[in-house]
C-alpha atoms as a PDB file:
ATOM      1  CA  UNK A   1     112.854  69.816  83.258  1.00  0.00           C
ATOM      2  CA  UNK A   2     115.859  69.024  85.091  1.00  0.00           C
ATOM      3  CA  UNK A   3     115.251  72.194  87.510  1.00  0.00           C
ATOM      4  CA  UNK A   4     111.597  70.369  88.675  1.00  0.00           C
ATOM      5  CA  UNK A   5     113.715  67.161  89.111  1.00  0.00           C
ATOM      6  CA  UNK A   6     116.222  68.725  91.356  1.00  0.00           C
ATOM      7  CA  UNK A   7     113.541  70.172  93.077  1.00  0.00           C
ATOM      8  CA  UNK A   8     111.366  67.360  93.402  1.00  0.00           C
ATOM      9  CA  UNK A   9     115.134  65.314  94.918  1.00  0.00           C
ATOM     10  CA  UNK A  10     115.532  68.379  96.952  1.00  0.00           C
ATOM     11  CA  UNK A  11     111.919  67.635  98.553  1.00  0.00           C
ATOM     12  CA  UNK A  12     111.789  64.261  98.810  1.00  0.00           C
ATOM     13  CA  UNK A  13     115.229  63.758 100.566  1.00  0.00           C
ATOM     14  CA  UNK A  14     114.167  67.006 103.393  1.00  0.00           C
ATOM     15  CA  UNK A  15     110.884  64.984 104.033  1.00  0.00           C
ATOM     16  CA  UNK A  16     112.731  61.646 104.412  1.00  0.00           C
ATOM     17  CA  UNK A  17     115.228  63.479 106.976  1.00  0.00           C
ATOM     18  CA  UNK A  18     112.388  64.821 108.416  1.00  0.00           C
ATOM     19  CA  UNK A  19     110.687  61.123 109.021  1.00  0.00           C
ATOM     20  CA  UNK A  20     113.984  59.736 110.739  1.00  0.00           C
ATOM     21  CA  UNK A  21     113.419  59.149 114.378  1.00  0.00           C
ATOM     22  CA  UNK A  22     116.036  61.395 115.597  1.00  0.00           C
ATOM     23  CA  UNK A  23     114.734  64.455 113.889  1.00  0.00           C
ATOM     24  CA  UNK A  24     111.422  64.128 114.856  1.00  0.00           C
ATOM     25  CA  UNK A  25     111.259  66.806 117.859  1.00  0.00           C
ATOM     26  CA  UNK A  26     113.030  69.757 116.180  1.00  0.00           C
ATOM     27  CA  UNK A  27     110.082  72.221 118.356  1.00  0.00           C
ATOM     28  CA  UNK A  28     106.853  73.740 117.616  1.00  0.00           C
ATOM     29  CA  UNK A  29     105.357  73.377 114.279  1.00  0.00           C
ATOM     30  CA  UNK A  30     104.995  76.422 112.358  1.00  0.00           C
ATOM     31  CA  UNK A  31     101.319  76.793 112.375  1.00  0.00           C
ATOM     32  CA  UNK A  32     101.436  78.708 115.933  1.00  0.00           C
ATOM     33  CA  UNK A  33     104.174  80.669 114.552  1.00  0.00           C
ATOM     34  CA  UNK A  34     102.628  81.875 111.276  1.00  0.00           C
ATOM     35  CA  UNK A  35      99.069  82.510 114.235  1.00  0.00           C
ATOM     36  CA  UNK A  36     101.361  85.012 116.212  1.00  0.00           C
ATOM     37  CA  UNK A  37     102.571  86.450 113.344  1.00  0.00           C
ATOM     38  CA  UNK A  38      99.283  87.482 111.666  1.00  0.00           C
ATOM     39  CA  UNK A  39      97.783  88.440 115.402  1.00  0.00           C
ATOM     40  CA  UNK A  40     100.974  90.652 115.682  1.00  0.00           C
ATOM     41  CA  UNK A  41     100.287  92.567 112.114  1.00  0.00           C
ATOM     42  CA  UNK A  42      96.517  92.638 112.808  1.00  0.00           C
ATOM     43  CA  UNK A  43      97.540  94.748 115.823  1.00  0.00           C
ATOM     44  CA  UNK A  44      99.935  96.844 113.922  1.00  0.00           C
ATOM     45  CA  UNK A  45      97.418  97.909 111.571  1.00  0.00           C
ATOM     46  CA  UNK A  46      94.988  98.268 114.005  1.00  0.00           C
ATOM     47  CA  UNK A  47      97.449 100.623 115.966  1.00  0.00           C
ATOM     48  CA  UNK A  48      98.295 102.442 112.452  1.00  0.00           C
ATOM     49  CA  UNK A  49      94.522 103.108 111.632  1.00  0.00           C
ATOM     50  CA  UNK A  50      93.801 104.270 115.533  1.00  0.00           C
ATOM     51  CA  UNK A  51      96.712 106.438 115.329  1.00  0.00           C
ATOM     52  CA  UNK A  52      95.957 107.805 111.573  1.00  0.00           C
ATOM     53  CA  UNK A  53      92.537 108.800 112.433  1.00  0.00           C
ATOM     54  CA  UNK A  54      93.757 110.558 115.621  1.00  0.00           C
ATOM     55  CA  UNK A  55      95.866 112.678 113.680  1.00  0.00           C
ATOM     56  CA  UNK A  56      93.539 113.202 111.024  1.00  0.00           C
ATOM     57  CA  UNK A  57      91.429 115.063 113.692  1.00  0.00           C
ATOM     58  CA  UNK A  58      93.876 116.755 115.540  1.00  0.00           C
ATOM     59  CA  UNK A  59      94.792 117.958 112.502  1.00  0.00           C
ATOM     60  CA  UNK A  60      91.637 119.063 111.546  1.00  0.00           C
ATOM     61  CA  UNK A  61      91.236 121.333 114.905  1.00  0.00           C
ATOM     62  CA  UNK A  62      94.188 123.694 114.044  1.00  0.00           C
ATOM     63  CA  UNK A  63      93.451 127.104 113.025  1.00  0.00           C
ATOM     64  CA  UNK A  64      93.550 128.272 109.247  1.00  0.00           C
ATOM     65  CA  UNK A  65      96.395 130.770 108.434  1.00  0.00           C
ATOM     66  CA  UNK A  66      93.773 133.667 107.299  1.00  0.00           C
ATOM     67  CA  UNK A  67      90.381 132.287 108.502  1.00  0.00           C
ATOM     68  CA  UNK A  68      88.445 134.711 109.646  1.00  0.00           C
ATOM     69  CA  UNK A  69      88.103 134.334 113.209  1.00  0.00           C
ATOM     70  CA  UNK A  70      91.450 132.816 113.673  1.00  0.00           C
ATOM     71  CA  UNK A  71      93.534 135.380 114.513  1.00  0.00           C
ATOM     72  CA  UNK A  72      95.579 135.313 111.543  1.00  0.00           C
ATOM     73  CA  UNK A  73      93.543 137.443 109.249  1.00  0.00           C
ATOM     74  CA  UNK A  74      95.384 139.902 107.093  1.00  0.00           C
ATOM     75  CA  UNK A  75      94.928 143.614 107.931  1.00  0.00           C
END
């Protein structure tokens, strides 16, 4: 119990120094932040699946060691 109380302090004195006057303009709210940040990893992931399934086919044009046909057929 006295953990949620500290916390609860904690809070409430962070939002009252967040009300005063002269900490008002501290920059951009983090809404536009966390917005970048999820466009950023959509893109990533995006760029990972792209890139995956590129490989994937690439990688399924190369010649089996020993198909027939390949040029690697035993003798």
């Amino acid at each position: 119990m006295r953990l949620v109380t500290y916390l609860y302090t904690a809070l409430a004195v962070r939002l009252a120094e967040l009300r005063r006057d002269d900490q008002r303009d501290r920059g951009d709210s983090p809404v536009p932040t966390a917005v970048i940040i999820v466009g950023l990893a959509a893109a990533a992931v995006a760029l990972t699946i792209a890139v995956s399934q590129s490989v994937s086919a690439w990688m399924g044009d190369l010649p089996v060691p020993g198909a027939p046909g390949t040029g690697g057929e035993p003798e």
